[in-house]
N, C-alpha and C. Protein backbone atom coordinates (compact mmCIF):
# COMPACT_ATOMS: atom_id res chain seq x y z
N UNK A 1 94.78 127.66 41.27
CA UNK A 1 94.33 127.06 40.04
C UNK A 1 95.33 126.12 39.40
N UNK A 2 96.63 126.00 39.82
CA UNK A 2 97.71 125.21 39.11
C UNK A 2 98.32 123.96 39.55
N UNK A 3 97.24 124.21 40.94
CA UNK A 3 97.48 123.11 41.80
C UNK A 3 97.54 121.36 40.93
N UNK A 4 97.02 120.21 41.63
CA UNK A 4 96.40 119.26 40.75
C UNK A 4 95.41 119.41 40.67
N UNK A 5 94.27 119.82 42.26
CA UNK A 5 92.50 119.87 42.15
C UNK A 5 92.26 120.88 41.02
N UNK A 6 92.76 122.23 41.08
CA UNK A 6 92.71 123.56 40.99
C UNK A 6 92.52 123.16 39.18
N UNK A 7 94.14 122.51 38.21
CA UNK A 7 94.04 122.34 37.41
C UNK A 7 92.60 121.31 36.94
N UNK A 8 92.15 120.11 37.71
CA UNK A 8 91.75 119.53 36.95
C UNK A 8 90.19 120.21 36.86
N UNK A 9 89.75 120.77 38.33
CA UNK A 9 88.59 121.90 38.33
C UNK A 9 88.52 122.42 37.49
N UNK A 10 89.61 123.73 36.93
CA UNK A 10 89.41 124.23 35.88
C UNK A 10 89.02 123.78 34.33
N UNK A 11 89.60 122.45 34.04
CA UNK A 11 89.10 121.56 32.95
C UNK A 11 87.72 120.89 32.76
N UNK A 12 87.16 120.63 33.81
CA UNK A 12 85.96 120.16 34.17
C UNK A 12 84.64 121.28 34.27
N UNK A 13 85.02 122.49 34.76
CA UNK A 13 84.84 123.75 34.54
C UNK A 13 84.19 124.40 33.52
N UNK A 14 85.30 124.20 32.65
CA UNK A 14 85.41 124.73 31.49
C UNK A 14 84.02 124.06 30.61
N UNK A 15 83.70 123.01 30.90
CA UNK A 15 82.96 122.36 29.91
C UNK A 15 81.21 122.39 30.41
N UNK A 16 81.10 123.00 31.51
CA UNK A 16 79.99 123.93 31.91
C UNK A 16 79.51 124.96 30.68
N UNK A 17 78.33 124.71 30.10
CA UNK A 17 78.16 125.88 29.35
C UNK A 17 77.71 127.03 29.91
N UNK A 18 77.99 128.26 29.22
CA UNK A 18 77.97 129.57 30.29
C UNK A 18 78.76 130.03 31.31
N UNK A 19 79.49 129.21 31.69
CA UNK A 19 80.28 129.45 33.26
C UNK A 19 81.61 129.84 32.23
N UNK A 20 81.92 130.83 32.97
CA UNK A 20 82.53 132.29 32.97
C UNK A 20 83.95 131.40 34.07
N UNK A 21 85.06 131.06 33.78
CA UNK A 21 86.36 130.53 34.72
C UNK A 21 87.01 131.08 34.90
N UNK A 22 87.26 131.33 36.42
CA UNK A 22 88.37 132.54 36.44
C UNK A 22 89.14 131.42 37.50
N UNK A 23 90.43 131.41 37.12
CA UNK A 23 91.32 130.80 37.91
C UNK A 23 91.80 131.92 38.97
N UNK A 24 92.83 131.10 39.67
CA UNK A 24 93.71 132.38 40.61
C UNK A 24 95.20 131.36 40.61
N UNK A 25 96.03 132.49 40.48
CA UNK A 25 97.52 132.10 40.34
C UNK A 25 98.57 133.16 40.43
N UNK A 26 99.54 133.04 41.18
CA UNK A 26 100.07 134.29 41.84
C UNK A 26 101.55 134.34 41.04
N UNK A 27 101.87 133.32 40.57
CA UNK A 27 103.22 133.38 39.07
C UNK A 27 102.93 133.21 37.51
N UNK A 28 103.93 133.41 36.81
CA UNK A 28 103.49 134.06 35.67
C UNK A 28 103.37 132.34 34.92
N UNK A 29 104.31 131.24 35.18
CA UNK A 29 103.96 129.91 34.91
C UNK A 29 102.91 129.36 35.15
N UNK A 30 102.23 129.65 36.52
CA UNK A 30 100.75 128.86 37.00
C UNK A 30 100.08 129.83 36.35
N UNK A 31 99.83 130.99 35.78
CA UNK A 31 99.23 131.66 35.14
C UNK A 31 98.81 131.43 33.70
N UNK A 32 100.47 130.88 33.05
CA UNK A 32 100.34 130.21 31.60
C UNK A 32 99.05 128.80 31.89
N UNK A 33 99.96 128.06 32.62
CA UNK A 33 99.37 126.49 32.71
C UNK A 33 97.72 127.08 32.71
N UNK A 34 96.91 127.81 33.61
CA UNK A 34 95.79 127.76 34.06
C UNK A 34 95.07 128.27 32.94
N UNK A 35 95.76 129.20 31.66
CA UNK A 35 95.12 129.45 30.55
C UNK A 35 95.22 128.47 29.72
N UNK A 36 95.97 127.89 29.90
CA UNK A 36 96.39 126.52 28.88
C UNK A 36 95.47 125.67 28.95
N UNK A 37 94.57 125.48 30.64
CA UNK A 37 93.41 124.30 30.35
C UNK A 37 92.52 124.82 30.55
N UNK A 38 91.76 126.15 30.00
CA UNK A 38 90.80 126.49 29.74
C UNK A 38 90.42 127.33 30.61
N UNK A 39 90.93 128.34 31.68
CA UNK A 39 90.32 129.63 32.11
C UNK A 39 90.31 130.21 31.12
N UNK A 40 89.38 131.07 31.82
CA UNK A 40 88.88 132.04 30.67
C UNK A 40 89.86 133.89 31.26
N UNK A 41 89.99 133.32 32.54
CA UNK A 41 90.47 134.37 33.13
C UNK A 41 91.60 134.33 34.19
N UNK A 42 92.46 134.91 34.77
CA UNK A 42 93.54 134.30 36.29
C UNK A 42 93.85 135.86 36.64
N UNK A 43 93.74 135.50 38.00
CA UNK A 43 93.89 136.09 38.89
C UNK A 43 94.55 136.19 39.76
N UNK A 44 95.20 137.17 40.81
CA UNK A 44 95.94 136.98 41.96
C UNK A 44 95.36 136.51 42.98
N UNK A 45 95.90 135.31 43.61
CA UNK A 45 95.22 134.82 44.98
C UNK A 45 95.58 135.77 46.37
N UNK A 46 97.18 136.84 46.10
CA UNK A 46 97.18 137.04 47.05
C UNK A 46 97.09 139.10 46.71
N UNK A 47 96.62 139.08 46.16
CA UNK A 47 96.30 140.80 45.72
C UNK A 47 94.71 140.73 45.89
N UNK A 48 94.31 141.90 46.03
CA UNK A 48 92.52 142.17 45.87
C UNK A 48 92.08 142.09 44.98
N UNK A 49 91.14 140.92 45.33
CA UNK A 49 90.70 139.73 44.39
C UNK A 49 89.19 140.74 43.35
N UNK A 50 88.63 141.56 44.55
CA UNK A 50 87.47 141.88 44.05
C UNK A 50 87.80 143.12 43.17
N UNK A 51 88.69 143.78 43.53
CA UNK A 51 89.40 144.87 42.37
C UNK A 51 89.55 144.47 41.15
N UNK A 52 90.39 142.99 41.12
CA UNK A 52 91.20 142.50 39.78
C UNK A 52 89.81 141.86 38.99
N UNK A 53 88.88 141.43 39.85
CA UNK A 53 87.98 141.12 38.99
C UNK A 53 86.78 142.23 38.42
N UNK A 54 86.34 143.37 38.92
CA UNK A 54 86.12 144.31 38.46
C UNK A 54 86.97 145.02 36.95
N UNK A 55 88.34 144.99 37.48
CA UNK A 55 88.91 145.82 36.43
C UNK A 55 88.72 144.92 35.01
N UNK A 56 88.73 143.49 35.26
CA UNK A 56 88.23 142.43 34.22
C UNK A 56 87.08 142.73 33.48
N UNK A 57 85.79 142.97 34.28
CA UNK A 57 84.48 143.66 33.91
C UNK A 57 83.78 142.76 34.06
N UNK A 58 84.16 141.72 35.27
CA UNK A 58 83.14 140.63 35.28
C UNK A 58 82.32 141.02 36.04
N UNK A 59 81.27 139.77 36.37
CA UNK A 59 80.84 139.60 37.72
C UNK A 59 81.28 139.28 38.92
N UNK A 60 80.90 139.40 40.20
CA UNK A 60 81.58 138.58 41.30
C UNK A 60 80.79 137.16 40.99
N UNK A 61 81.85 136.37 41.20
CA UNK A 61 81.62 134.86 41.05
C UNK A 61 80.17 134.32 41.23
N UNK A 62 79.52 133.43 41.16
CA UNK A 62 78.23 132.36 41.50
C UNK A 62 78.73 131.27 42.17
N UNK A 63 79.91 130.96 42.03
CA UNK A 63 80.47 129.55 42.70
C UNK A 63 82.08 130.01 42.89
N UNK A 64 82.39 129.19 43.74
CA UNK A 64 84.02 129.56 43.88
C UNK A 64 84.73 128.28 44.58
N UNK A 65 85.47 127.76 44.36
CA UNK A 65 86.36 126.28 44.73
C UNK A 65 87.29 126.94 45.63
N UNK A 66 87.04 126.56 46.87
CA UNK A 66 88.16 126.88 47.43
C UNK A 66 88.94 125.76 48.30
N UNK A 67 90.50 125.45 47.65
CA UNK A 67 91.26 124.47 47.80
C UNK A 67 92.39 124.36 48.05
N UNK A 68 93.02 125.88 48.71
CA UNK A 68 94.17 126.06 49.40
C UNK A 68 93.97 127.18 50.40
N UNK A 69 94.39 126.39 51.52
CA UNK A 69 94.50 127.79 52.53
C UNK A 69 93.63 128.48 52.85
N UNK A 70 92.12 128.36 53.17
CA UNK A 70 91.14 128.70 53.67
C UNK A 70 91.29 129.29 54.45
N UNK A 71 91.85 129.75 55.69
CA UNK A 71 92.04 130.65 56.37
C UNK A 71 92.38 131.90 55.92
N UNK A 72 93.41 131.53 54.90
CA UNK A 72 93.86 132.96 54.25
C UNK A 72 93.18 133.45 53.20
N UNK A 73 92.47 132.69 52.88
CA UNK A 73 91.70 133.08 51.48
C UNK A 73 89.72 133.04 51.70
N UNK A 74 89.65 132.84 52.38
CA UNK A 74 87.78 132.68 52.67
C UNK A 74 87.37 134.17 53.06
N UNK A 75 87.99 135.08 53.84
CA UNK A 75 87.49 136.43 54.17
C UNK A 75 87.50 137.52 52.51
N UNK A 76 87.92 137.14 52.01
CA UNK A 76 88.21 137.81 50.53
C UNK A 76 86.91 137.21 49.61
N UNK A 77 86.99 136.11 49.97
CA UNK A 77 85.65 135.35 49.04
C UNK A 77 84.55 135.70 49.59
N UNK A 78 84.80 135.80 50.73
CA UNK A 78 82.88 135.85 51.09
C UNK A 78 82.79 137.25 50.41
N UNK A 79 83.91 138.61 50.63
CA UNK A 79 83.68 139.87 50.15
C UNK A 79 83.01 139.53 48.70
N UNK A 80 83.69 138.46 47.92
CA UNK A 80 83.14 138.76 46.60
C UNK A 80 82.60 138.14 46.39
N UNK A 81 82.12 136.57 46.55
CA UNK A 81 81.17 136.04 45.90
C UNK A 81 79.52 136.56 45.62
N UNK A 82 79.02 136.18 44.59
CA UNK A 82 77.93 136.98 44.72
C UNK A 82 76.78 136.76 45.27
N UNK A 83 75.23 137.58 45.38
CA UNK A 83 74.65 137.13 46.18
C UNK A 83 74.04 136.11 45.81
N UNK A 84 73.87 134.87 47.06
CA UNK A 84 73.16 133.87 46.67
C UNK A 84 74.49 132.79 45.89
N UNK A 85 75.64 132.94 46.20
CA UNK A 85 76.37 132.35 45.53
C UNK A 85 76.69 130.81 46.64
N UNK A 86 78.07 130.44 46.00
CA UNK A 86 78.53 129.12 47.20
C UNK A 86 79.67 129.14 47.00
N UNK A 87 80.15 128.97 48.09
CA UNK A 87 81.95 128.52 48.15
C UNK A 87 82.20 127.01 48.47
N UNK A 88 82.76 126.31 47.92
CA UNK A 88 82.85 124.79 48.25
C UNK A 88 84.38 124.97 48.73
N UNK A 89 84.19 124.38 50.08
CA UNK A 89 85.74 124.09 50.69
C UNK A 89 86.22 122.44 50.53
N UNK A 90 87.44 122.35 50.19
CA UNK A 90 87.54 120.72 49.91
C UNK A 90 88.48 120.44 51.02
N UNK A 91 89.35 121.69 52.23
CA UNK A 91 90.36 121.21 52.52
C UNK A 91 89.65 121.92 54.49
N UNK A 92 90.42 121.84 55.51
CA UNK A 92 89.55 122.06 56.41
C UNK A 92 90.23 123.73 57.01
N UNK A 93 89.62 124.49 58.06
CA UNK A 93 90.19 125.50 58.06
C UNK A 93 90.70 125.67 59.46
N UNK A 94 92.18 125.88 59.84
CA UNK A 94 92.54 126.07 60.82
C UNK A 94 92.01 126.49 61.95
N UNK A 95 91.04 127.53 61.62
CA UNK A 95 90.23 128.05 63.26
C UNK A 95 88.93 128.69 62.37
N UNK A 96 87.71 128.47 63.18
CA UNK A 96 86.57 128.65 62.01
C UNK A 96 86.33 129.79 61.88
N UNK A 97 85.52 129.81 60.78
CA UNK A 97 85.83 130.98 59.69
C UNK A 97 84.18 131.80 60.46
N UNK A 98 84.73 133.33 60.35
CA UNK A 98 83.58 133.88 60.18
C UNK A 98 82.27 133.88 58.88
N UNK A 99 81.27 132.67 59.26
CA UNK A 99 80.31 132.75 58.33
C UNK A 99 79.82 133.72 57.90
N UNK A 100 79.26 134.26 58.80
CA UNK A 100 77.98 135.76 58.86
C UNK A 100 78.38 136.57 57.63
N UNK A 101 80.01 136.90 57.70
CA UNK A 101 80.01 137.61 56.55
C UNK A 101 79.55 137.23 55.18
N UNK A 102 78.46 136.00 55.12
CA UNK A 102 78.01 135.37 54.02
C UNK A 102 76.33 135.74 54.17
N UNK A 103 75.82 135.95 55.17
CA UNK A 103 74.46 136.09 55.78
C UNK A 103 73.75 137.14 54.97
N UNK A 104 74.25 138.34 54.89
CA UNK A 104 73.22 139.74 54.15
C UNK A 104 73.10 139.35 52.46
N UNK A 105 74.21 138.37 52.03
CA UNK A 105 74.05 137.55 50.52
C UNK A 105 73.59 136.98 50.55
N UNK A 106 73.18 136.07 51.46
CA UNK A 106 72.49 134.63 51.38
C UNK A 106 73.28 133.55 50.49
N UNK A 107 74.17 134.23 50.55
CA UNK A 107 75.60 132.88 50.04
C UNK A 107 75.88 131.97 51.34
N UNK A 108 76.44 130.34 50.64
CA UNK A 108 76.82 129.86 51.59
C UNK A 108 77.68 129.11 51.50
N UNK A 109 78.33 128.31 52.50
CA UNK A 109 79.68 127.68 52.66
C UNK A 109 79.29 126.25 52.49
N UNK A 110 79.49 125.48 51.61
CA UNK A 110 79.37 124.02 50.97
C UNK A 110 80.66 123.15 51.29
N UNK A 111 81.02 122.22 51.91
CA UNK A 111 81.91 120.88 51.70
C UNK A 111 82.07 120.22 50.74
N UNK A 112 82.69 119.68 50.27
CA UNK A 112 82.98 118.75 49.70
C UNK A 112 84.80 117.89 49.99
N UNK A 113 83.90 116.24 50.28
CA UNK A 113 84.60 115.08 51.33
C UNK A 113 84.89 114.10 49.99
N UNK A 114 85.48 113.84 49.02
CA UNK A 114 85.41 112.67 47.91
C UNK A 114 85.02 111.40 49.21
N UNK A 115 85.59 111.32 49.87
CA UNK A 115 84.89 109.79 50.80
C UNK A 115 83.85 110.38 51.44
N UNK A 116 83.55 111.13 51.56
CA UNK A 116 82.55 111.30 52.46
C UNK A 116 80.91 110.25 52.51
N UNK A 117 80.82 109.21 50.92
CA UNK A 117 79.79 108.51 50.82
C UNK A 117 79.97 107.26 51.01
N UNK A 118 81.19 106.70 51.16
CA UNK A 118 81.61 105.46 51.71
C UNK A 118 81.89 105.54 52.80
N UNK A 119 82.75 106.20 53.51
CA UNK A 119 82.78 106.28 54.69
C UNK A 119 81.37 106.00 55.68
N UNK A 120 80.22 106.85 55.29
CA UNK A 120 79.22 106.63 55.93
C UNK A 120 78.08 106.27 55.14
N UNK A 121 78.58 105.09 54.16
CA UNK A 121 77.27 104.39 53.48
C UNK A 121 76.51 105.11 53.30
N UNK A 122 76.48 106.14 52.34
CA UNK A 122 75.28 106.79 51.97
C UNK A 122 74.27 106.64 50.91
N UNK A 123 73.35 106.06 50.99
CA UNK A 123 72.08 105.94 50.06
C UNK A 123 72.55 106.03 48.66
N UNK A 124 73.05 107.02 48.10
CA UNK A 124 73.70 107.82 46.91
C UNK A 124 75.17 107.61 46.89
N UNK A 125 75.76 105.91 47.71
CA UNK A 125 77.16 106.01 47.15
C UNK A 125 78.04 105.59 46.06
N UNK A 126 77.01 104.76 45.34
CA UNK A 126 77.33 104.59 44.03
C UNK A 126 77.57 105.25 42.95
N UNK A 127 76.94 106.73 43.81
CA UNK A 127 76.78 107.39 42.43
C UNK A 127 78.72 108.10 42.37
N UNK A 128 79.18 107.60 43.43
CA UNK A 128 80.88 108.02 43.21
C UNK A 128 81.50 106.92 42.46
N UNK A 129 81.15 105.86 41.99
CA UNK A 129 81.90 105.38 40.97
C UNK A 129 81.19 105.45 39.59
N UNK A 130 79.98 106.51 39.97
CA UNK A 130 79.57 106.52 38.58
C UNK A 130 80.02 108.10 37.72
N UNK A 131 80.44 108.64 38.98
CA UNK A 131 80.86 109.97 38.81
C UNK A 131 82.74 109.79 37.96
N UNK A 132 82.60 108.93 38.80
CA UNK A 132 84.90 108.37 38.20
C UNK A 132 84.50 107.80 37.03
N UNK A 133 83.54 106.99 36.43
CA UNK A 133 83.50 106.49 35.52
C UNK A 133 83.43 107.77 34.18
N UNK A 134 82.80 108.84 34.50
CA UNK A 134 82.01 109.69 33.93
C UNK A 134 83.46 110.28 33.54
N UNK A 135 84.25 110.78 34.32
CA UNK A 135 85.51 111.73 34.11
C UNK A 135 86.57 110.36 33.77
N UNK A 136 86.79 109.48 33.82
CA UNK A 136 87.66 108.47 33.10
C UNK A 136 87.46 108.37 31.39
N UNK A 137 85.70 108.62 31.35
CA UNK A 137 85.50 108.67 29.63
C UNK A 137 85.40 110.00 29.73
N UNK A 138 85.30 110.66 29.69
CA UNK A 138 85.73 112.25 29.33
C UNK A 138 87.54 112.63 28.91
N UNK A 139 88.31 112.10 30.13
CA UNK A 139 89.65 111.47 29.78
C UNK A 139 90.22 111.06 28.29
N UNK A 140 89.16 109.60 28.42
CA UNK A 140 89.37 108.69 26.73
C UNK A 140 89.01 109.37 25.42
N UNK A 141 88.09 110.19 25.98
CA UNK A 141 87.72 111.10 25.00
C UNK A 141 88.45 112.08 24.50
N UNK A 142 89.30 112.71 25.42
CA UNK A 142 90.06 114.14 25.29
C UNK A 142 89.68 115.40 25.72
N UNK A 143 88.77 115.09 26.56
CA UNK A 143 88.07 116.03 27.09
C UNK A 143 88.57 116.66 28.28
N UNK A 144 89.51 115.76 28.38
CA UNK A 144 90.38 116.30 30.32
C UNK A 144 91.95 115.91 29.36
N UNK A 145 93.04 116.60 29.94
CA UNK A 145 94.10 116.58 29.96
C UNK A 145 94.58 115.99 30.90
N UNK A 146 95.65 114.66 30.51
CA UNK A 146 96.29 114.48 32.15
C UNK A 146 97.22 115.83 32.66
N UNK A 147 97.28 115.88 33.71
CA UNK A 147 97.96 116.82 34.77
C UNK A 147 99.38 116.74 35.35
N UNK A 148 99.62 115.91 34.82
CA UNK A 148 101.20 114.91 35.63
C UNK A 148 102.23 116.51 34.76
N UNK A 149 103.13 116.87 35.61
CA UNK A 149 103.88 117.74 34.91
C UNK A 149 105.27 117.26 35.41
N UNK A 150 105.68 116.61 36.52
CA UNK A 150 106.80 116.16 37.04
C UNK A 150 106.72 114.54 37.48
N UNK A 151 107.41 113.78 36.92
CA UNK A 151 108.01 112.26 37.48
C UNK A 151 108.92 112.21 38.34
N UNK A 152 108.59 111.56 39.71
CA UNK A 152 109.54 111.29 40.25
C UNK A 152 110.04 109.58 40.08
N UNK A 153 111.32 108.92 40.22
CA UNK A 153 111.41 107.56 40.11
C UNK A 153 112.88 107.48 40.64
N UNK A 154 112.64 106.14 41.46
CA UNK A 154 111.80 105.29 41.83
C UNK A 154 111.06 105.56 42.90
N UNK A 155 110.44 104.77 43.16
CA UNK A 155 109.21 105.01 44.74
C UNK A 155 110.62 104.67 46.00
N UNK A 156 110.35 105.74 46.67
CA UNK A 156 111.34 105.66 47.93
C UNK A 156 110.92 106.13 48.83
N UNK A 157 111.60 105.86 50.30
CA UNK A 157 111.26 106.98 50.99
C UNK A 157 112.13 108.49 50.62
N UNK A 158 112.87 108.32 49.82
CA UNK A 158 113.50 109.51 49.45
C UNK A 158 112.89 110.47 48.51
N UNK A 159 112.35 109.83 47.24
CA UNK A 159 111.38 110.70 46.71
C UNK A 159 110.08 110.86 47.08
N UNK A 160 109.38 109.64 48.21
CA UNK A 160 108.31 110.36 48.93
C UNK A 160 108.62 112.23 49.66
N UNK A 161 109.95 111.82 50.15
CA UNK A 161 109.82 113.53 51.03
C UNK A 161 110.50 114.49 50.08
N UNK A 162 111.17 113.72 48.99
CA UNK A 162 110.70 115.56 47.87
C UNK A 162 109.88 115.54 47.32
N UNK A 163 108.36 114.66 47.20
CA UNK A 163 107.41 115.00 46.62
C UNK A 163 106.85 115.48 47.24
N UNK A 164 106.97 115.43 48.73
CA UNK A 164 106.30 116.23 49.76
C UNK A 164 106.82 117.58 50.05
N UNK A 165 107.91 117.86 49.93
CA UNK A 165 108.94 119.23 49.94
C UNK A 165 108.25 120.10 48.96
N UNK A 166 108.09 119.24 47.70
CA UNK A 166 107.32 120.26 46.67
C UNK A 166 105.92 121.05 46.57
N UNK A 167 105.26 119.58 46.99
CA UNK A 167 103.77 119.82 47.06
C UNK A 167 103.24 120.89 48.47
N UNK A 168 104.40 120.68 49.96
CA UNK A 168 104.43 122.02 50.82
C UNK A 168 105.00 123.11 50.15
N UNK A 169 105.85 122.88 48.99
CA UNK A 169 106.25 124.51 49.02
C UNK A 169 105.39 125.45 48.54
N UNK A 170 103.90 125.06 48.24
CA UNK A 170 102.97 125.80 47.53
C UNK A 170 102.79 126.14 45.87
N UNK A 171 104.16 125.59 45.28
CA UNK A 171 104.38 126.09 44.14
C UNK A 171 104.32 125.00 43.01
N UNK A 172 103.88 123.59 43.09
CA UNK A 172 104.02 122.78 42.33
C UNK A 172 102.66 123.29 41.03
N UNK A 173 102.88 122.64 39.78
CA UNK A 173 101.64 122.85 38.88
C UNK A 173 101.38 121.53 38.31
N UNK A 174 100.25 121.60 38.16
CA UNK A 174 99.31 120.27 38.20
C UNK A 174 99.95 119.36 39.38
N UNK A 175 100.29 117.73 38.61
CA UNK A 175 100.85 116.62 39.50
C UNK A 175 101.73 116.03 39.52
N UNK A 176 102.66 115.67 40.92
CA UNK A 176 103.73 114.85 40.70
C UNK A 176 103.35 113.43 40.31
N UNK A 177 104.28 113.00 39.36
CA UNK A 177 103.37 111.65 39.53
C UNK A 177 104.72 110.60 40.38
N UNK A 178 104.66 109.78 40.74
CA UNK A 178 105.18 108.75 41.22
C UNK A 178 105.42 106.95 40.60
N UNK A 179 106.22 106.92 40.31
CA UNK A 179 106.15 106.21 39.39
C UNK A 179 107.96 104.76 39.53
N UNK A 180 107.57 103.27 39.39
CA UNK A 180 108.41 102.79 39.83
C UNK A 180 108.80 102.12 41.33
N UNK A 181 109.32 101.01 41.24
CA UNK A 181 109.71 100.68 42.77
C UNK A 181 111.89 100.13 42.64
């Protein structure tokens, strides 16, 4: 959830009426940040997910974003999502995932490609700059928070590979931004 997607999901999220946000964040900082833009709830990504959300008194999820590490994290989700629910994967999964365990729910496993409508000219690809337009005035509005929590400067190849050092070490919150030549 503290990621950049993770954070800005959760903000966008949030403004769903009814939807119930439960982030996941495994330190006590990505934990602050993820209440800070509007979960309602956070969780451990790497403890039992369906326990911590019980002891909460929720439901198991209706939808669930999943945007790090799918391999390690999709056998836990299918346990909990609920029935008839969806998991949207944005990132791809090392060796494929056992579906079935989604089958007796009738939950299912959803993509999502941001190019995926230009790339292959799709009928409906306009509607992606009408979608950026939509969250740019939500932005102007105040309705989204920018995410930038660290500057790097100048543009190098040197701060390209510690922005990359960071963003592999799993632990960055929100975004580096890059900034300068």
């Amino acid at each position: 959830g503290a990621g950049g997607v993770g954070s800005m999901a959760i903000q966008l999220a949030r403004l769903v009426p009814g939807l119930t946000v439960i982030a996941t964040a495994s330190r006590p900082q990505s934990r602050s940040w993820c209440l800070s833009l509007g979960a309602d709830a956070v969780i451990d990504h790497f403890a039992d997910m369906e326990t911590q959300i019980a002891d909460l008194g929720l439901a198991p999820p209706g939808f669930v974003l999943l945007a790090n590490d799918p391999d390690r994290h999709f056998p836990s989700l299918a346990r909990l999502i609920a029935p008839g629910g969806r998991i949207c994967c944005i990132v791809p999964f090392a060796s494929p995932p056992d579906i079935d365990a989604l089958m007796r729910k009738s939950a299912g496993l959803v993509w999502e490609f941001m190019f995926t409508r230009p790339m292959f000219a799709t009928p409906d690809r306009a509607r992606q700059g009408e979608i950026l337009t939509r969250i740019a005035q939500m932005a102007a509005e105040g309705q989204l928070s920018p995410t930038g929590t660290e500057t790097l400067s100048p543009i190098s190849a040197d701060t390209l590979r510690e922005a990359h050092r960071r963003i592999e070490s799993g632990r960055t919150i929100g975004k580096i931004v890059l900034s300068g030549f």
